[in-house]
Protein backbone atom coordinates (compact mmCIF):
# COMPACT_ATOMS: atom_id res chain seq x y z
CA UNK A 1 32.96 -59.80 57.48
CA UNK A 2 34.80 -58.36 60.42
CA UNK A 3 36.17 -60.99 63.38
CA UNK A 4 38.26 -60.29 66.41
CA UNK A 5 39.75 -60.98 69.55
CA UNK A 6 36.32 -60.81 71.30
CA UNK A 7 35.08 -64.21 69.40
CA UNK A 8 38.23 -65.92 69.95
CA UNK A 9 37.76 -65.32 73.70
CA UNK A 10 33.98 -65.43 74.08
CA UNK A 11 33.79 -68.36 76.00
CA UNK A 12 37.21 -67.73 78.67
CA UNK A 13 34.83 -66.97 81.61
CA UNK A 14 32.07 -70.04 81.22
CA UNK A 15 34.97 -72.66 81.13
CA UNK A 16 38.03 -70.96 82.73
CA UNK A 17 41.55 -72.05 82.16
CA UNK A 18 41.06 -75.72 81.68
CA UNK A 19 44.29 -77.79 80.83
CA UNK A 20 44.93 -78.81 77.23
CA UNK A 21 42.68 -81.97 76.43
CA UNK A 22 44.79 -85.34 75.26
CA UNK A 23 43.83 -86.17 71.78
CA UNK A 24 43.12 -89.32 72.10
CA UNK A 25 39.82 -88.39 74.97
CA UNK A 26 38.00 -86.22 72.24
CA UNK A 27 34.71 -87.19 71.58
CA UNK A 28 34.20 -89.40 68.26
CA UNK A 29 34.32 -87.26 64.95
CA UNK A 30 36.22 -84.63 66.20
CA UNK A 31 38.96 -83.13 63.87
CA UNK A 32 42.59 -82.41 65.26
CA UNK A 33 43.94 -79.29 63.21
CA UNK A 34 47.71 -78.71 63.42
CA UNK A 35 48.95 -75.18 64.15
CA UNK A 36 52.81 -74.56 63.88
CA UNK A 37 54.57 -72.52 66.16
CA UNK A 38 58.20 -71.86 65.24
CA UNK A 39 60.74 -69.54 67.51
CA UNK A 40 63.86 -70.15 69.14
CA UNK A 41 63.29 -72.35 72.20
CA UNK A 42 67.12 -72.54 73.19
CA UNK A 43 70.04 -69.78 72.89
CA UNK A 44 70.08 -66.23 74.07
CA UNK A 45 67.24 -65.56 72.29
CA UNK A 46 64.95 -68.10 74.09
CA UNK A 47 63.12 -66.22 76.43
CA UNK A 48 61.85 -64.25 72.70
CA UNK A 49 60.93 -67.29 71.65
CA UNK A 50 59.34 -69.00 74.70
CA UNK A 51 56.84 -66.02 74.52
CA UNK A 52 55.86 -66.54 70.88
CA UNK A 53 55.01 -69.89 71.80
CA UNK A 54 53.00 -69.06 75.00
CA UNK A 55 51.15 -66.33 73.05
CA UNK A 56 50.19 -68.81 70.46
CA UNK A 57 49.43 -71.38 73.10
CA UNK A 58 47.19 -69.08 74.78
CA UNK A 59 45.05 -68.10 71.43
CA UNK A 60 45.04 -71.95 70.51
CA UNK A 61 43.47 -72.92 74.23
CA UNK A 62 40.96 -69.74 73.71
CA UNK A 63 39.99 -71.29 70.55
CA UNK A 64 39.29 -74.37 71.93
CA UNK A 65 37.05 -73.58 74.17
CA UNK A 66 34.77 -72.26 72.10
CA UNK A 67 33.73 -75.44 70.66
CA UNK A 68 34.33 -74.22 66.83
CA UNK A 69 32.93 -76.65 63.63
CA UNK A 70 34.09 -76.39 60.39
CA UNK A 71 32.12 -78.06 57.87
CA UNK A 72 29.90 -79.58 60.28
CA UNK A 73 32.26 -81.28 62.25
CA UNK A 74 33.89 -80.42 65.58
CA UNK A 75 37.18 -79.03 65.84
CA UNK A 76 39.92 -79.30 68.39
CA UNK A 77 43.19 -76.93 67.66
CA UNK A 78 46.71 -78.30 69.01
CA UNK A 79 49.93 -76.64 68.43
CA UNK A 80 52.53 -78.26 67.45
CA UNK A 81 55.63 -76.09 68.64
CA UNK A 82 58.93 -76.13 67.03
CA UNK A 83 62.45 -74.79 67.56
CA UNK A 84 64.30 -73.09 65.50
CA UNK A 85 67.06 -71.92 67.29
CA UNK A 86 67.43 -68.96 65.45
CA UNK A 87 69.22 -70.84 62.92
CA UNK A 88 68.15 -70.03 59.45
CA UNK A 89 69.41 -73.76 58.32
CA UNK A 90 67.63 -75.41 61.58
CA UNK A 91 64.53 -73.50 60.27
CA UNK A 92 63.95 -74.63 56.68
CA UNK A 93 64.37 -78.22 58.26
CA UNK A 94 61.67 -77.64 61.18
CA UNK A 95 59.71 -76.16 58.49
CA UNK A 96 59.87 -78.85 56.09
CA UNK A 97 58.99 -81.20 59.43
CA UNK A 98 55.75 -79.29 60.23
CA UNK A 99 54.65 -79.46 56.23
CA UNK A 100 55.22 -83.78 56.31
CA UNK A 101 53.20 -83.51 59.73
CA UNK A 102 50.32 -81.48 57.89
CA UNK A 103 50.13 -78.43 59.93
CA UNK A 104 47.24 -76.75 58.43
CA UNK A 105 49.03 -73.21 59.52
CA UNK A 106 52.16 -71.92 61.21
CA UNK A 107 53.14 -68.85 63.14
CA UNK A 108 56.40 -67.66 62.65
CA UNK A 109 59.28 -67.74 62.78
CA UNK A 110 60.48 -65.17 65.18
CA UNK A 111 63.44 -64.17 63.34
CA UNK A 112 63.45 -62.60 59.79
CA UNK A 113 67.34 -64.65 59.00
CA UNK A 114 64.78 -67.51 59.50
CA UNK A 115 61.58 -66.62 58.32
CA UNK A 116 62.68 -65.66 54.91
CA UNK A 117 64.30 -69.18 54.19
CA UNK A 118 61.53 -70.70 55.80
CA UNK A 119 58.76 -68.96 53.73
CA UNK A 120 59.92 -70.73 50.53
CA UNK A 121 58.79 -74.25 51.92
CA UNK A 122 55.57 -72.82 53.32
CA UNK A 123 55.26 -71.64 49.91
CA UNK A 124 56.23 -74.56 47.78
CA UNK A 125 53.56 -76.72 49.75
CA UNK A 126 50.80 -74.03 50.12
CA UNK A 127 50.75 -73.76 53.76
CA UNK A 128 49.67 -70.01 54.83
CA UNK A 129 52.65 -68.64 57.35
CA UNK A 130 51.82 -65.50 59.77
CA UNK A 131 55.00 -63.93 61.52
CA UNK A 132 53.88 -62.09 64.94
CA UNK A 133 57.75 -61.00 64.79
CA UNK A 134 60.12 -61.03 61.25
CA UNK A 135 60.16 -57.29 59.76
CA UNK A 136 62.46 -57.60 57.13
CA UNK A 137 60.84 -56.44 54.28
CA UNK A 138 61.86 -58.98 51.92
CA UNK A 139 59.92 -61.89 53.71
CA UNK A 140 56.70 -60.38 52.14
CA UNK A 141 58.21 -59.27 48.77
CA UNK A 142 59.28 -62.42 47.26
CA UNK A 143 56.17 -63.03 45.70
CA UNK A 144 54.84 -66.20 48.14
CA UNK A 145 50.98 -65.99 48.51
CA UNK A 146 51.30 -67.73 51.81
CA UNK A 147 53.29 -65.04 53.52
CA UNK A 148 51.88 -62.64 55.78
CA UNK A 149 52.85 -60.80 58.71
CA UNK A 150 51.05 -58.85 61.89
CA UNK A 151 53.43 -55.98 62.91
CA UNK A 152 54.76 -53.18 61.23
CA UNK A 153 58.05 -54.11 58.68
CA UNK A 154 61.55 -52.44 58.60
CA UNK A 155 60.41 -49.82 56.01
CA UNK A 156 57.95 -48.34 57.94
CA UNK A 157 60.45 -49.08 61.31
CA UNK A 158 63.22 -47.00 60.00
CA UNK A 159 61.25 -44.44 58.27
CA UNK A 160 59.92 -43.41 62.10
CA UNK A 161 63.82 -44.01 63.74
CA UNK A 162 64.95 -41.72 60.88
CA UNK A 163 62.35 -39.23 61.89
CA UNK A 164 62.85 -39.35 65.34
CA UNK A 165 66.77 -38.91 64.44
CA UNK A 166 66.22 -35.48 63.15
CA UNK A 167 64.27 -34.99 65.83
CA UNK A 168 66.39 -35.33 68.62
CA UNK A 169 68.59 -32.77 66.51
CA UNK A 170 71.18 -35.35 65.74
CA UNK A 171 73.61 -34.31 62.77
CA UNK A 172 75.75 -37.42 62.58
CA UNK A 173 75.40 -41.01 62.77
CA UNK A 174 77.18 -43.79 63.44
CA UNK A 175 75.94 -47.29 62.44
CA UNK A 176 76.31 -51.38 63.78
CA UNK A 177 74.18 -53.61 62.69
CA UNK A 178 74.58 -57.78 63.65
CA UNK A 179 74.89 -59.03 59.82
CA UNK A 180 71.83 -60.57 59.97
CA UNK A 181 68.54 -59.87 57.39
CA UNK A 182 66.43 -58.28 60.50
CA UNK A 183 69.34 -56.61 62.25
CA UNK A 184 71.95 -55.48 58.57
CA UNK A 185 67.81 -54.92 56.80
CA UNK A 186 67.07 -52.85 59.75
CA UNK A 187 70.30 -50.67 60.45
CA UNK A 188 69.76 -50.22 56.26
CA UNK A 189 66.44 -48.77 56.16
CA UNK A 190 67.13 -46.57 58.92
CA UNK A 191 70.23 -45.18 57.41
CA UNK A 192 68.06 -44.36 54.45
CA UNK A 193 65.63 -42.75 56.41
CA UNK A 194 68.61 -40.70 58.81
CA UNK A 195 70.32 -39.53 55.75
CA UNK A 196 66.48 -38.13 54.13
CA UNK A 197 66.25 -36.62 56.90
CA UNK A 198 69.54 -34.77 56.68
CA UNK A 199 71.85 -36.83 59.40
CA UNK A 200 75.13 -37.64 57.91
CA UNK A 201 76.11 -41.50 58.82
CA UNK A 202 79.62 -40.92 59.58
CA UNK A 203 80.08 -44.77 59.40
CA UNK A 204 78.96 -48.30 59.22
CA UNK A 205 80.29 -50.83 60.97
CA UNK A 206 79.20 -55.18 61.32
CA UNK A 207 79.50 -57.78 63.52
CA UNK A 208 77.70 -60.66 64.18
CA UNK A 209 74.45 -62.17 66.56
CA UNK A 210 76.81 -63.85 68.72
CA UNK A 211 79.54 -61.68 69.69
CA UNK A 212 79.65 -59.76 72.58
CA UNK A 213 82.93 -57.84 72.76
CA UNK A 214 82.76 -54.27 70.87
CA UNK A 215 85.50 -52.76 71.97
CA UNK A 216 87.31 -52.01 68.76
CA UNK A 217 84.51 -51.23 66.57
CA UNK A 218 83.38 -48.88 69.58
CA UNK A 219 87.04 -47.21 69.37
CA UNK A 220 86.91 -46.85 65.74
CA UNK A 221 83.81 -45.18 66.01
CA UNK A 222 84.53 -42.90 68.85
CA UNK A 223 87.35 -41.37 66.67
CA UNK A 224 84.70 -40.51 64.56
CA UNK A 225 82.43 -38.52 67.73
CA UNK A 226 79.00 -39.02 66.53
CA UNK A 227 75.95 -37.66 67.85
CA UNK A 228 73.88 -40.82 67.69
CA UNK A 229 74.87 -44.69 67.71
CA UNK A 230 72.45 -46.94 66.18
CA UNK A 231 72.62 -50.66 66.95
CA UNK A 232 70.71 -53.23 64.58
CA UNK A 233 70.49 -56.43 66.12
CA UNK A 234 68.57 -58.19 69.47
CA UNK A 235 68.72 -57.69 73.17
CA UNK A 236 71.79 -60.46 73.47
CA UNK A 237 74.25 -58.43 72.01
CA UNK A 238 72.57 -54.44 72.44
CA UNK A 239 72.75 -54.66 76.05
CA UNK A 240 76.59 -55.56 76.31
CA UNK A 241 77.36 -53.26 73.19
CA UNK A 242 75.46 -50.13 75.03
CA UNK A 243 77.45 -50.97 78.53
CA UNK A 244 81.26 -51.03 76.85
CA UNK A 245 79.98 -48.10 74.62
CA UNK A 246 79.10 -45.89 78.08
CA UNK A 247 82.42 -47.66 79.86
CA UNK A 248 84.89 -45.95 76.70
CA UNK A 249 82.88 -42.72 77.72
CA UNK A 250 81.51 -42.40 74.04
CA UNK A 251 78.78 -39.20 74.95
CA UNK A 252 76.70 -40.28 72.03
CA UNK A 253 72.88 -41.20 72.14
CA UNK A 254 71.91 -44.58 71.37
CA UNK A 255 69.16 -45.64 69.87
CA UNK A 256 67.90 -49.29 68.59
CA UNK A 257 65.26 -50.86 67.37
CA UNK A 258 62.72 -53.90 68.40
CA UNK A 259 65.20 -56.54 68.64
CA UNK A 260 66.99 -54.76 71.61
CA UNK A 261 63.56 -52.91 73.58
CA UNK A 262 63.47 -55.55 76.14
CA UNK A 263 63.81 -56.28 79.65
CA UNK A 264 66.59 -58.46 78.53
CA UNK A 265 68.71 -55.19 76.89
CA UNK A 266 67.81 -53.74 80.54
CA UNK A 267 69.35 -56.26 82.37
CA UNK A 268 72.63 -56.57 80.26
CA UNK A 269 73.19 -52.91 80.13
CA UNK A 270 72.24 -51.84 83.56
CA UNK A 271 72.29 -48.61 84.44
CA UNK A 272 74.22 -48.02 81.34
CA UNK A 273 70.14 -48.31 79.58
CA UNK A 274 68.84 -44.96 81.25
CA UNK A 275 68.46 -42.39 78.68
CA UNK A 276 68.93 -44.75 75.65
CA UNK A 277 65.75 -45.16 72.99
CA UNK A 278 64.55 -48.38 70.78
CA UNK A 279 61.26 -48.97 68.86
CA UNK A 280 58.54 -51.34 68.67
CA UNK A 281 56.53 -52.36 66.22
CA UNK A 282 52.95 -51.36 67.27
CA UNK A 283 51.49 -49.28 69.97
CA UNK A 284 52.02 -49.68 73.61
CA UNK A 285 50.59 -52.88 75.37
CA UNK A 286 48.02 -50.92 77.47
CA UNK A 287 46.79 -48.64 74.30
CA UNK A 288 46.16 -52.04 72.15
CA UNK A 289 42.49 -52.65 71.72
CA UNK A 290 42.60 -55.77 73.90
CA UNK A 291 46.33 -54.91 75.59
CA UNK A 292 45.15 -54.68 79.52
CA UNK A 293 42.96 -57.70 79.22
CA UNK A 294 45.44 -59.45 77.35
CA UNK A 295 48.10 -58.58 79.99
CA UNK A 296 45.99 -59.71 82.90
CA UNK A 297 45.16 -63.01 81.41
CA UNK A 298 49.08 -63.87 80.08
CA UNK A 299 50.44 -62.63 83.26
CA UNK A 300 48.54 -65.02 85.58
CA UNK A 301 49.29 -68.07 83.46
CA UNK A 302 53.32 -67.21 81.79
CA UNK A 303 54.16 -64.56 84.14
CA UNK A 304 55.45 -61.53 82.33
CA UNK A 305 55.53 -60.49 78.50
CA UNK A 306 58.10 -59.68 76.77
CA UNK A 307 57.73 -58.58 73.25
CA UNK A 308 55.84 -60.73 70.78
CA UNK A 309 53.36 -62.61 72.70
CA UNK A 310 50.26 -60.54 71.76
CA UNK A 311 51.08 -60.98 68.01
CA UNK A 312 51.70 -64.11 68.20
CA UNK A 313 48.15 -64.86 70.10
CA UNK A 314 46.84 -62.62 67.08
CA UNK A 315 48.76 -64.46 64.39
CA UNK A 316 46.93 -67.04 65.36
CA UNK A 317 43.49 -65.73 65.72
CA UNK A 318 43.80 -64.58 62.17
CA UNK A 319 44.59 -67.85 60.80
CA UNK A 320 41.16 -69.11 62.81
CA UNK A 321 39.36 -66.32 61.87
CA UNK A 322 40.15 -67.17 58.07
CA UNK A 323 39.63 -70.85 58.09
CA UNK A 324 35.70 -69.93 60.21
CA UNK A 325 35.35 -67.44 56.90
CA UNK A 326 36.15 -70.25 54.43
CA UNK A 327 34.41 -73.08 56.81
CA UNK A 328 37.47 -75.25 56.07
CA UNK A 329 40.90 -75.28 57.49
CA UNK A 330 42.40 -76.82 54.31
CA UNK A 331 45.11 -74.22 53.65
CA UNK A 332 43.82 -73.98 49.83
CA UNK A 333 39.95 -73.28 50.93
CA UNK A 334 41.22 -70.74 53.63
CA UNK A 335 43.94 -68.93 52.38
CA UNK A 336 41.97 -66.38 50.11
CA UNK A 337 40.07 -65.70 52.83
CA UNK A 338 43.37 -64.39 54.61
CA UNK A 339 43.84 -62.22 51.96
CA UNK A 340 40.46 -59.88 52.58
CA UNK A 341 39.95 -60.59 55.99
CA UNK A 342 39.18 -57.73 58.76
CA UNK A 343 39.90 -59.08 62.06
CA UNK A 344 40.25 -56.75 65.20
CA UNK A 345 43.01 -58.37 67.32
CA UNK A 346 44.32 -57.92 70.98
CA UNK A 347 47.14 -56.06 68.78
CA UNK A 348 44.94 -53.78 66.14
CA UNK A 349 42.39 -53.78 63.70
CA UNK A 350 44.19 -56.66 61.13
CA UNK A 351 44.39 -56.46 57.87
CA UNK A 352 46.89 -57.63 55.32
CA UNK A 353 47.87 -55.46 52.16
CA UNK A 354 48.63 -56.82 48.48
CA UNK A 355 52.09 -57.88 49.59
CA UNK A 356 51.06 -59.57 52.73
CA UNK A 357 51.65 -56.89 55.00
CA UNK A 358 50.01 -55.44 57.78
CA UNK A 359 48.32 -52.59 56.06
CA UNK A 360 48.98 -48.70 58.27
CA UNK A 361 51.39 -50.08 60.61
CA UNK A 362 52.27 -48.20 63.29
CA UNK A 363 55.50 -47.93 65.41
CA UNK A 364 56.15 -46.46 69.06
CA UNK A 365 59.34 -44.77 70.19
CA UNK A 366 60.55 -45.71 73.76
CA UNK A 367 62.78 -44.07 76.61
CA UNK A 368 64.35 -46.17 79.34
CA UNK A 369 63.85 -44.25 82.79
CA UNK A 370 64.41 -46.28 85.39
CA UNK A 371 64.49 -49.41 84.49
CA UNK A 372 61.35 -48.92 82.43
CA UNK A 373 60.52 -47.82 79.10
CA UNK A 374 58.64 -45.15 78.62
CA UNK A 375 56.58 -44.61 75.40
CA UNK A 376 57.99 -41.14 73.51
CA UNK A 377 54.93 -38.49 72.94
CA UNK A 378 54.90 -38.21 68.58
């Protein structure tokens, strides 16, 4: 059975935006299931994570005001949202928090350097764990039932960035990646794909999320005059890289992937950003099957998105969808239903391969003009 975004949100216009109801003022018999939410609150990274959250906030309110039963009993959703900093050891502990509190789900994390070490104790106590975010392949190849994800992963990411290098008639490469799994796993695959495609990668060169001074791994690799720079890693550390990178007068093109295709990256690089390209998981907000309603909706509550929040509100709606299917939201009654479910999000048309995967995900190519990103033509 097909469900989708349009269920979740039947019932938005007959109650409106109503504030979240205390617990302890629902009506006798009703059953408070725990949702996890898991991004970095704090750090550069925050305003990422703050728009996980509000996505999943959003799909959790929709929910509720639908007045959903499972097994005959009256359900109200709450989200219980944790932070993660972007720490991979901070997440294993939030994560082993959220299983003693009896979350019956969790989206997230945001990160794949915390997803993947968080997935093991989602695993090891059955909970089912939907990243709107994490594309490091390994997060869904390690064998966990309970790992799934709703946007494209770092194969398919850097197959299309390899593509688009020949493309753009580059001949040689020069990689950076941020030595973490999503931004080294990344820069990897789409080295793989660049040198397939019959670029030369000329050199690869690390740092790390939290530097922000590139100066000598931008002269080392302006010795070596590529045509293309590719930068593996998020917004925090892509914007200042791209701005000393045009400031050594290094003519290359740059191009990076989700991590960096933010308003953020804009407003570190400056004008520095014009010309420059990045990815995104996914097709463009107002091509999604529910994008422009989605938009209208998030804007008027959070103010403006920035990356995630639609997968995130999906993420969610697939673990509802799933525990509607199975009439139960005991992880171990729901959780095969995860596994063959068909649910048409605000994102896509969801549905999970063998590994956990989203099955034909897609990936969009941006241009910043502007100030703005502009979706690339295939």
């Amino acid at each position: 059975m097909a469900l989708g975004y349009g269920g979740l949100i039947g019932l938005t216009l007959l109650y409106g935006c109503s504030p979240r109801q205390p617990v302890s003022s629902l009506p006798d018999g009703t059953v408070v299931v725990r949702i996890g939410s898991v991004s970095p609150l704090t750090g550069p990274q925050s305003h990422l994570g703050k728009d996980n959250e509000n996505g999943a906030r959003m799909a959790v309110d929709d929910a509720n005001r639908q007045g959903i039963h499972l097994g005959g009993k009256p359900v109200y959703f709450e989200l219980q949202s944790e932070d993660d900093a972007a720490d991979p050891r901070a997440a294993t502990v939030v994560a082993q928090r959220l299983a003693d509190d009896g979350v019956a789900g969790v989206v997230g994390h945001l990160n794949s350097g915390t997803t993947i070490p968080a997935s093991r104790v989602y695993a090891d106590e059955g909970i089912p764990q939907i990243s709107p975010s994490a594309t490091n392949p390994k997060y869904t190849h390690q064998g966990f039932a309970t790992a799934f994800r709703v946007m494209a992963n770092d194969e398919q990411q850097g197959r299309v960035l390899g593509q688009f290098a020949q493309g753009i008639q580059a001949h040689t490469v020069a990689l950076i990646d941020d030595a973490t799994a999503y931004g080294q796993g990344l820069t990897d695959q789409f080295g793989l794909a660049a040198q397939r495609a019959g670029v030369k990668v000329v050199m690869h060169e690390h740092t790390d999320d939290h530097s922000t001074d590139f100066l000598a791994i931008l002269t080392r690799i302006k010795a070596q005059a590529p045509d293309l720079i590719f930068f593996g890693g998020m917004d925090a550390q892509s914007g200042p890289l791209l701005k000393q990178l045009r400031a050594l007068r290094i003519p290359a093109l740059f191009l990076t992937g989700d991590g960096g295709c933010s308003r953020e990256f804009y407003r570190l690089a400056g004008e520095a950003a014009e010309g420059s390209y990045c990815s995104l998981p996914g097709v463009p907000l107002e091509a999604m099957p529910g994008g422009r309603d989605f938009k209208r909706r998030f804007q008027a509550r959070f103010g403006d998105i920035e990356d995630y929040a639609p997968y995130s509100y999906d993420a969610v709606g697939v673990l509802i969808a799933a525990m509607r299917q199975a009439d139960s939201a005991q992880p171990e009654k729901y959780l095969p239903q995860l596994k063959k479910l068909v649910y048409t999000g605000v994102t896509a048309r969801i549905r999970f391969d063998a590994n956990g995967d989203l099955a034909d995900g897609r990936v969009t190519l941006y241009q910043w003009h502007h100030g703005e990103r502009q979706p690339i033509a295939p």
